[in-house]
Each structure stands twice: as C-alpha cells, then as structure tokens.
Protein backbone atom coordinates (compact mmCIF):
# COMPACT_ATOMS: atom_id res chain seq x y z
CA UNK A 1 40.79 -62.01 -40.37
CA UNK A 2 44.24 -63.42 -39.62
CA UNK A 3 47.67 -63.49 -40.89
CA UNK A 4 49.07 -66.70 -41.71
CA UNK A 5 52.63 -67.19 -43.65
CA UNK A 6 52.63 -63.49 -44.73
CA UNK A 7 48.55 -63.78 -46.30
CA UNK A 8 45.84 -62.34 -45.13
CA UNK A 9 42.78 -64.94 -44.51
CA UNK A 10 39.21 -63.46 -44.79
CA UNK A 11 36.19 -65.01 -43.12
CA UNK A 12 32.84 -64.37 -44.62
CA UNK A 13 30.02 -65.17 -42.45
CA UNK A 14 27.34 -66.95 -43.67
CA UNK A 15 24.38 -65.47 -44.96
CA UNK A 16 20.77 -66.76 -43.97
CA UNK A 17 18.99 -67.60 -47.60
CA UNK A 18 16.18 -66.05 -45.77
CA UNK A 19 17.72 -62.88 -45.66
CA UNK A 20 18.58 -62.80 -49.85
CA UNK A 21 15.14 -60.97 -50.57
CA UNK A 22 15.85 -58.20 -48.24
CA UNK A 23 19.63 -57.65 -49.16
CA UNK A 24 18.25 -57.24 -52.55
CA UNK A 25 15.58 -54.95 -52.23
CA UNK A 26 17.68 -53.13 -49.64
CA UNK A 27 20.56 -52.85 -52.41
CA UNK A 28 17.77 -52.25 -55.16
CA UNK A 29 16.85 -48.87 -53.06
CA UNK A 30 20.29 -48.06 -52.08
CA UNK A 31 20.89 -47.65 -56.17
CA UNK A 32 17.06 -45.66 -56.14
CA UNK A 33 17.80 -43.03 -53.52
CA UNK A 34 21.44 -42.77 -54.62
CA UNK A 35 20.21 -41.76 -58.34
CA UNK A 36 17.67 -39.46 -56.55
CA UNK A 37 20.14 -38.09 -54.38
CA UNK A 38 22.72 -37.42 -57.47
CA UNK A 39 19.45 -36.03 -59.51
CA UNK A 40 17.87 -33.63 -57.64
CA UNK A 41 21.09 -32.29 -56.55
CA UNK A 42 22.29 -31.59 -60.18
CA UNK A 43 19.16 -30.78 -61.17
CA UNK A 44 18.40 -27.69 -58.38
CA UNK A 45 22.49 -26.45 -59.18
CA UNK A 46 21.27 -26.35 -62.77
CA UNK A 47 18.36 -24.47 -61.90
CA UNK A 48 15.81 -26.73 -63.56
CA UNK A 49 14.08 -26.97 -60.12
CA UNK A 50 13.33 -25.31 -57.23
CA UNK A 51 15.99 -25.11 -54.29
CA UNK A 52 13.42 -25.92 -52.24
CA UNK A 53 14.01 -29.83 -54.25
CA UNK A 54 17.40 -29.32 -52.18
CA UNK A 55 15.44 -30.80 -49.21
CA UNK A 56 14.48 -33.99 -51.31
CA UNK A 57 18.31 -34.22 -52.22
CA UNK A 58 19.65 -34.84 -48.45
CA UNK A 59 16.79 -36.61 -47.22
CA UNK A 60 17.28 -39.16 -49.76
CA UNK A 61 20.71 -38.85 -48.88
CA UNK A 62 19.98 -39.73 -45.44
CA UNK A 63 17.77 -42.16 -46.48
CA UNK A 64 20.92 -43.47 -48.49
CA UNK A 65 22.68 -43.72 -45.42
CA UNK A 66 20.32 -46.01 -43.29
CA UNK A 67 19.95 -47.90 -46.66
CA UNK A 68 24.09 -48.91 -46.45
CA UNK A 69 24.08 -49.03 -42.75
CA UNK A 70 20.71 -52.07 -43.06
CA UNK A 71 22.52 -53.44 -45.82
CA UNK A 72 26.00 -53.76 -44.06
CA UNK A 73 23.95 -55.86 -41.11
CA UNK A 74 21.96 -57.91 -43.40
CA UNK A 75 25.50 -59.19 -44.96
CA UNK A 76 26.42 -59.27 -41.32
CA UNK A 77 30.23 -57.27 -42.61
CA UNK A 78 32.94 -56.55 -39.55
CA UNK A 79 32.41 -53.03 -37.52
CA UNK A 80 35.17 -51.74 -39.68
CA UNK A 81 34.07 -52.18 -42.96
CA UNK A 82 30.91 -51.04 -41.26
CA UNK A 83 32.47 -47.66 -40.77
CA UNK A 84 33.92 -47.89 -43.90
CA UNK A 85 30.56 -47.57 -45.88
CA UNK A 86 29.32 -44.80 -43.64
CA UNK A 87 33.20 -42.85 -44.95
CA UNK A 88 31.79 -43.86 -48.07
CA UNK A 89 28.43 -42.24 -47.75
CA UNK A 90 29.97 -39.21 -46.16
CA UNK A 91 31.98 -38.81 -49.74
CA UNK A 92 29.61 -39.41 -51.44
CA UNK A 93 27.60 -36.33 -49.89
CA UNK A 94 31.11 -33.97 -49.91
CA UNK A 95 32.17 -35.19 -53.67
CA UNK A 96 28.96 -33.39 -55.69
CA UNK A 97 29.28 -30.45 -54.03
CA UNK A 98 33.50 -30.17 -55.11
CA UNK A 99 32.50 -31.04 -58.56
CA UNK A 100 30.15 -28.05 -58.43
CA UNK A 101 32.30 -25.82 -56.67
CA UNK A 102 35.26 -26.80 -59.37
CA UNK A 103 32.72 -26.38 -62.62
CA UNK A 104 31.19 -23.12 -61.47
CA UNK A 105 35.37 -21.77 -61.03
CA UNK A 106 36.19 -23.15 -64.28
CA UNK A 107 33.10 -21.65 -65.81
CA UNK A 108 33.58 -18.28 -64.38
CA UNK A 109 36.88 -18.09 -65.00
CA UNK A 110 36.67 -18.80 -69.18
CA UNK A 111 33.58 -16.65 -69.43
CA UNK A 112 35.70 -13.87 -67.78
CA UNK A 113 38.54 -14.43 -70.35
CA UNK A 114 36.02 -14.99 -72.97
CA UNK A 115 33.72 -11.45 -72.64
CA UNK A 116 37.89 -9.20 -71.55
C-alpha cells in the first residue's frame, strides 16, 4: 500500500488458479460452521436443545476461526487485514451473546410491567 498524490494505492497479490478450489470450499465451510455456530447457539438459548449442544456451538466457532485464518493465507491478504478477520471472528463470538443478554432484559422487563 502507498500514498501517492493524496490516494491510497492497493496491491493485490496474485492468486495461484490452483489455489481457486480450495478458497472456495474453504469459504463454502466458513458460511457452514458460521450458520452452525449462529444455530445451535440460538437454538440451546431457546431451549429447543440441550446446553450440552453449547459445546457444538464454540467448537464450530473455533472451527470458524481456523476456517478465516486458512482462508486469509490462501488469498495471501497483508498481516493486518489478517488480524482484522480474527477482530472479526472475535465479534462475531461477543455479538450473539449481547443480543441475548439485551432480549432476555427487554423481555423481563415488559413481562414485569405486563403481570404489575
């Protein structure tokens, strides 16, 4: 990356067409144990399974993670937007649980109002 005349220039590295079948299978299972992540987390909060299914939630979480770090060296991006998608990741484990957190206060507050 530089800065030339006030714009910033971006240099992609080129990408082996050898490598295309394994960034998309790696980015077909990044979407696959993201959904599984997202779905057995909201589906042990809503009590349709067993918290024991927690487990399956963050491993495929961690599987996630591994998925996005593989996937950032197969497209060969710069160490910082390397870290960048781990932040991501790290989000995207935090963010669920606030939406919980916030839904469960909301809920419990109206139902207090609601039954007073």
């Amino acid at each position: 990356m530089t800065l030339e005349g006030g714009c910033m220039e971006y240099y992609i590295q080129d990408i082996p067409y050898t490598d295309f079948l394994s960034i998309f299978v790696v980015s077909a299972m990044v979407i696959l144990f993201g959904m599984a992540f997202a779905g057995f987390f909201t589906l042990v909060k809503l009590k349709l399974l067993r918290p024991a299914f927690m487990i399956a939630a963050y491993g495929s979480w961690l599987v996630l993670v591994g998925l996005m770090y593989w996937l950032g060296h197969l497209l060969k991006v710069e160490p910082y937007t390397q870290k960048v998608l781990i932040g991501a990741m790290v989000g995207y484990l935090i963010f669920p649980h606030v939406v919980y957190f916030l839904l469960e206060r909301v809920h419990n507050r109206y139902e207090n109002e609601a039954n007073s």
